[in-house]
N, C-alpha and C. Protein backbone atom coordinates (compact mmCIF):
# COMPACT_ATOMS: atom_id res chain seq x y z
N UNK A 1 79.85 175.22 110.83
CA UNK A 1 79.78 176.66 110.74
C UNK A 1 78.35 177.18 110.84
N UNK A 2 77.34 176.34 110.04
CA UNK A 2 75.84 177.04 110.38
C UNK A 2 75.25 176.79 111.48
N UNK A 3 75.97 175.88 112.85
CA UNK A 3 75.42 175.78 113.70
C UNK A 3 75.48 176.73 114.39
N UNK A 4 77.10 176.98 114.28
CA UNK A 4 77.76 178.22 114.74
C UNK A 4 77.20 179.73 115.13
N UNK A 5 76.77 180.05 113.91
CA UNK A 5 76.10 181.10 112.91
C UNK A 5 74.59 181.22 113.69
N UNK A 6 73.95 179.94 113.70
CA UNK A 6 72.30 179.67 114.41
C UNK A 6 72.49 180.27 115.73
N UNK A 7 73.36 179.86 116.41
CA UNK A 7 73.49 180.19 117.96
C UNK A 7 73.55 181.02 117.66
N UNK A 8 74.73 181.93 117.69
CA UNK A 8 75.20 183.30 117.91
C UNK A 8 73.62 184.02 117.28
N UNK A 9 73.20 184.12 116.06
CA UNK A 9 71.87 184.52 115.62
C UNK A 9 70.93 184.40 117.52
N UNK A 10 70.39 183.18 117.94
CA UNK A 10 70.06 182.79 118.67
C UNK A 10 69.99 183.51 120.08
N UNK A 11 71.47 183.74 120.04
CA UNK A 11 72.14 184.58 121.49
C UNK A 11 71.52 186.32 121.13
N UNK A 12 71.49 186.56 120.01
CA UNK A 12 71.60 187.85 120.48
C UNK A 12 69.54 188.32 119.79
N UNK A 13 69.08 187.42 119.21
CA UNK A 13 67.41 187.10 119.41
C UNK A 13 67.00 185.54 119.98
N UNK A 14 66.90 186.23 121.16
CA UNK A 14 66.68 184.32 121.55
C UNK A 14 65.36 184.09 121.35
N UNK A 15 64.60 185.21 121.08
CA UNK A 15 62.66 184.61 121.04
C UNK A 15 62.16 184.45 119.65
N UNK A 16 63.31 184.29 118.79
CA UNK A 16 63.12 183.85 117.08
C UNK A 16 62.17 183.00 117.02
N UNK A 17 61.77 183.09 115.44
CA UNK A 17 61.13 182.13 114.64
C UNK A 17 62.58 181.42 114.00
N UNK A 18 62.96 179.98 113.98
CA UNK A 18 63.97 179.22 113.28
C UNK A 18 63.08 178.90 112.13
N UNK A 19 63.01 178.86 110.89
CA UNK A 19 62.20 177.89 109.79
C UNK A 19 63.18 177.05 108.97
N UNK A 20 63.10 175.91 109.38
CA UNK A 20 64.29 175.19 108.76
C UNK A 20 63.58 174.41 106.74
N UNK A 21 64.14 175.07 106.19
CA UNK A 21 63.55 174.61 104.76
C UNK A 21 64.46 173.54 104.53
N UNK A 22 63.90 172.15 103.75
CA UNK A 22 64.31 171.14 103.39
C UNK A 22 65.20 170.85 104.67
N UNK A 23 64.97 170.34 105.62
CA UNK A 23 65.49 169.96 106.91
C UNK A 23 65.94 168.54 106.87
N UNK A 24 66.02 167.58 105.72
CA UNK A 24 66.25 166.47 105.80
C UNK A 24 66.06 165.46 107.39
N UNK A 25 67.20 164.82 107.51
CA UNK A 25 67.29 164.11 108.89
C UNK A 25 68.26 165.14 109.72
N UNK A 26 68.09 166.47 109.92
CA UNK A 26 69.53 167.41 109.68
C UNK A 26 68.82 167.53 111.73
N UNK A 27 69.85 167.57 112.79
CA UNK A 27 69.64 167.12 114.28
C UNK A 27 69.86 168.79 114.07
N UNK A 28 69.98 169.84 113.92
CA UNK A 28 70.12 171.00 114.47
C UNK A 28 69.71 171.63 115.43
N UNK A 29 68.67 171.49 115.20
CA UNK A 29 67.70 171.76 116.31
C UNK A 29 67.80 171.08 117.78
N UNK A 30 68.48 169.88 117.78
CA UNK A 30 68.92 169.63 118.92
C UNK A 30 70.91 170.32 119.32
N UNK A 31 71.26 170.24 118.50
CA UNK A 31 72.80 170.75 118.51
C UNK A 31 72.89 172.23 118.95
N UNK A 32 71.78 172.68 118.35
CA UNK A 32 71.96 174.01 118.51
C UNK A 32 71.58 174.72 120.03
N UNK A 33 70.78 173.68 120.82
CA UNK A 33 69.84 173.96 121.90
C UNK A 33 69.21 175.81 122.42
N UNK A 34 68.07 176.25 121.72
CA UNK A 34 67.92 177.33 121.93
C UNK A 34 66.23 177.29 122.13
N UNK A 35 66.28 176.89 123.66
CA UNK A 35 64.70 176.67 124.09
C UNK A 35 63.81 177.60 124.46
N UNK A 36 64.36 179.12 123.85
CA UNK A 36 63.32 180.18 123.70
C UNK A 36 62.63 180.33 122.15
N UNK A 37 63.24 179.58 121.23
CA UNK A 37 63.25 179.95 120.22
C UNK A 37 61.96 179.00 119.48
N UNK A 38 61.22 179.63 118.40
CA UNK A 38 60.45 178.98 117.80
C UNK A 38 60.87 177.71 116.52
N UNK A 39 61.05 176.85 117.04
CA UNK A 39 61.70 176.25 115.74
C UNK A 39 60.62 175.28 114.76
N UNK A 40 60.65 175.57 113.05
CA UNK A 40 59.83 174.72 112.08
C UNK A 40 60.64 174.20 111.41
N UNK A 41 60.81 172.77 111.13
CA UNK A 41 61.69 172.13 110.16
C UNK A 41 60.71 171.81 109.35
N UNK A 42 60.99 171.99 108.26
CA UNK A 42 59.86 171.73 106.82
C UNK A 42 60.54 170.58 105.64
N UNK A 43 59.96 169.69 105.05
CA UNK A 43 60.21 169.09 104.09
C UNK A 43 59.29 167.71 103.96
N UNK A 44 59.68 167.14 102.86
CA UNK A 44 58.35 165.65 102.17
C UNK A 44 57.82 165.61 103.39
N UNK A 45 56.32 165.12 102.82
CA UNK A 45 55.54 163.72 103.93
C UNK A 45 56.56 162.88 104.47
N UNK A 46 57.44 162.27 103.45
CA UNK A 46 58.09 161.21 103.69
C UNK A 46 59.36 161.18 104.53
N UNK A 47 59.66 162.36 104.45
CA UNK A 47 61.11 163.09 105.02
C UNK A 47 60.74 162.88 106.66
N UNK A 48 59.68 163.61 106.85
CA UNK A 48 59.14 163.86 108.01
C UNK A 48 58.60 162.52 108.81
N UNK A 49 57.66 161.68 108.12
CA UNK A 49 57.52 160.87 108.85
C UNK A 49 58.30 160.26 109.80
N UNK A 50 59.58 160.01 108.62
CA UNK A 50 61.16 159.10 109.10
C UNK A 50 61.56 160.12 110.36
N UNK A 51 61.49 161.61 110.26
CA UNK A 51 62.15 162.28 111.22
C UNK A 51 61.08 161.69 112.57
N UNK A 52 59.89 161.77 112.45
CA UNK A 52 59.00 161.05 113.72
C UNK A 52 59.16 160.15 114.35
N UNK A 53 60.39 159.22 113.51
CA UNK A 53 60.72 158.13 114.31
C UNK A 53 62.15 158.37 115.41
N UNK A 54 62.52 159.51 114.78
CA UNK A 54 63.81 159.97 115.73
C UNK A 54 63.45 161.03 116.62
N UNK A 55 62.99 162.09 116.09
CA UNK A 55 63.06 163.27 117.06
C UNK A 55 61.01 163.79 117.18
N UNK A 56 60.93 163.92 118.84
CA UNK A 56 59.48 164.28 118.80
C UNK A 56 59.71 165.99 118.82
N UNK A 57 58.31 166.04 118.44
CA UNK A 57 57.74 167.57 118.72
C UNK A 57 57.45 168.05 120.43
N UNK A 58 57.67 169.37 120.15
CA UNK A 58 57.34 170.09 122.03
C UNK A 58 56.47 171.26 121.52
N UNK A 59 56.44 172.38 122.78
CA UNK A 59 55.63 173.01 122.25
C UNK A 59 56.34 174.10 121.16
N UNK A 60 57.85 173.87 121.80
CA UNK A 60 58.50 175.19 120.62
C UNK A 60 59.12 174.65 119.39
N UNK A 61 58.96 173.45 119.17
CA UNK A 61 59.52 172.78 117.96
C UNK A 61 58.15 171.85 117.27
N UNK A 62 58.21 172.21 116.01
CA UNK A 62 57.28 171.90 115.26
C UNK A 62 57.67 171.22 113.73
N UNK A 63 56.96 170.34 113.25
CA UNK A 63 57.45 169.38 112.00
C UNK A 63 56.37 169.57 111.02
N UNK A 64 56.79 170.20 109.67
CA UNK A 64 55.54 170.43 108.85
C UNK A 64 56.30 169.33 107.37
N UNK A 65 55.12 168.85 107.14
CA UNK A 65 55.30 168.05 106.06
C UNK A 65 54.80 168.82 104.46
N UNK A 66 55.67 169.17 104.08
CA UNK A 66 55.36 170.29 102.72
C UNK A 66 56.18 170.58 101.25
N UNK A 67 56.51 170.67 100.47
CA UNK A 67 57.53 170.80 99.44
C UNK A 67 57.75 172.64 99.65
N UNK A 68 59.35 172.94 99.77
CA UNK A 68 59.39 174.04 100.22
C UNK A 68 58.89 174.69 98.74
N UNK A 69 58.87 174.48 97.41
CA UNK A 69 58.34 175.11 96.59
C UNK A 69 57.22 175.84 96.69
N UNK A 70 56.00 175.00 97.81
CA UNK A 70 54.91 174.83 97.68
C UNK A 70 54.25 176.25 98.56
């Protein structure tokens, strides 16, 4: 359903900022495919590293290593 929800969001602003908080190993960003859109997945150093081993960065998708508290 929130992929759902992302697109349609997506479709009707396709030149968004996405900020994905606590993004775990979560592929959305590929499921969702919306290559106008600015996308940040945020969470641990450690979270992130592991995501580096699966999914790279481009210029519209970006990986910040941070505690969303913070």
């Amino acid at each position: 359903l929130i992929d759902n929800y992302t697109r349609h969001f997506l479709e009707v602003h396709p030149n968004a900022v996405v900020l994905h908080l606590g993004c775990g190993l979560d592929s959305r960003v590929l499921r969702v495919n919306a290559p106008d859109a600015d996308w940040y997945d945020l969470d641990y150093g450690e979270v992130m590293q592991l995501r580096r081993v699966f999914y790279s960065e481009t210029s519209r998708y970006h990986m910040i290593h941070s505690s969303v508290t913070d």
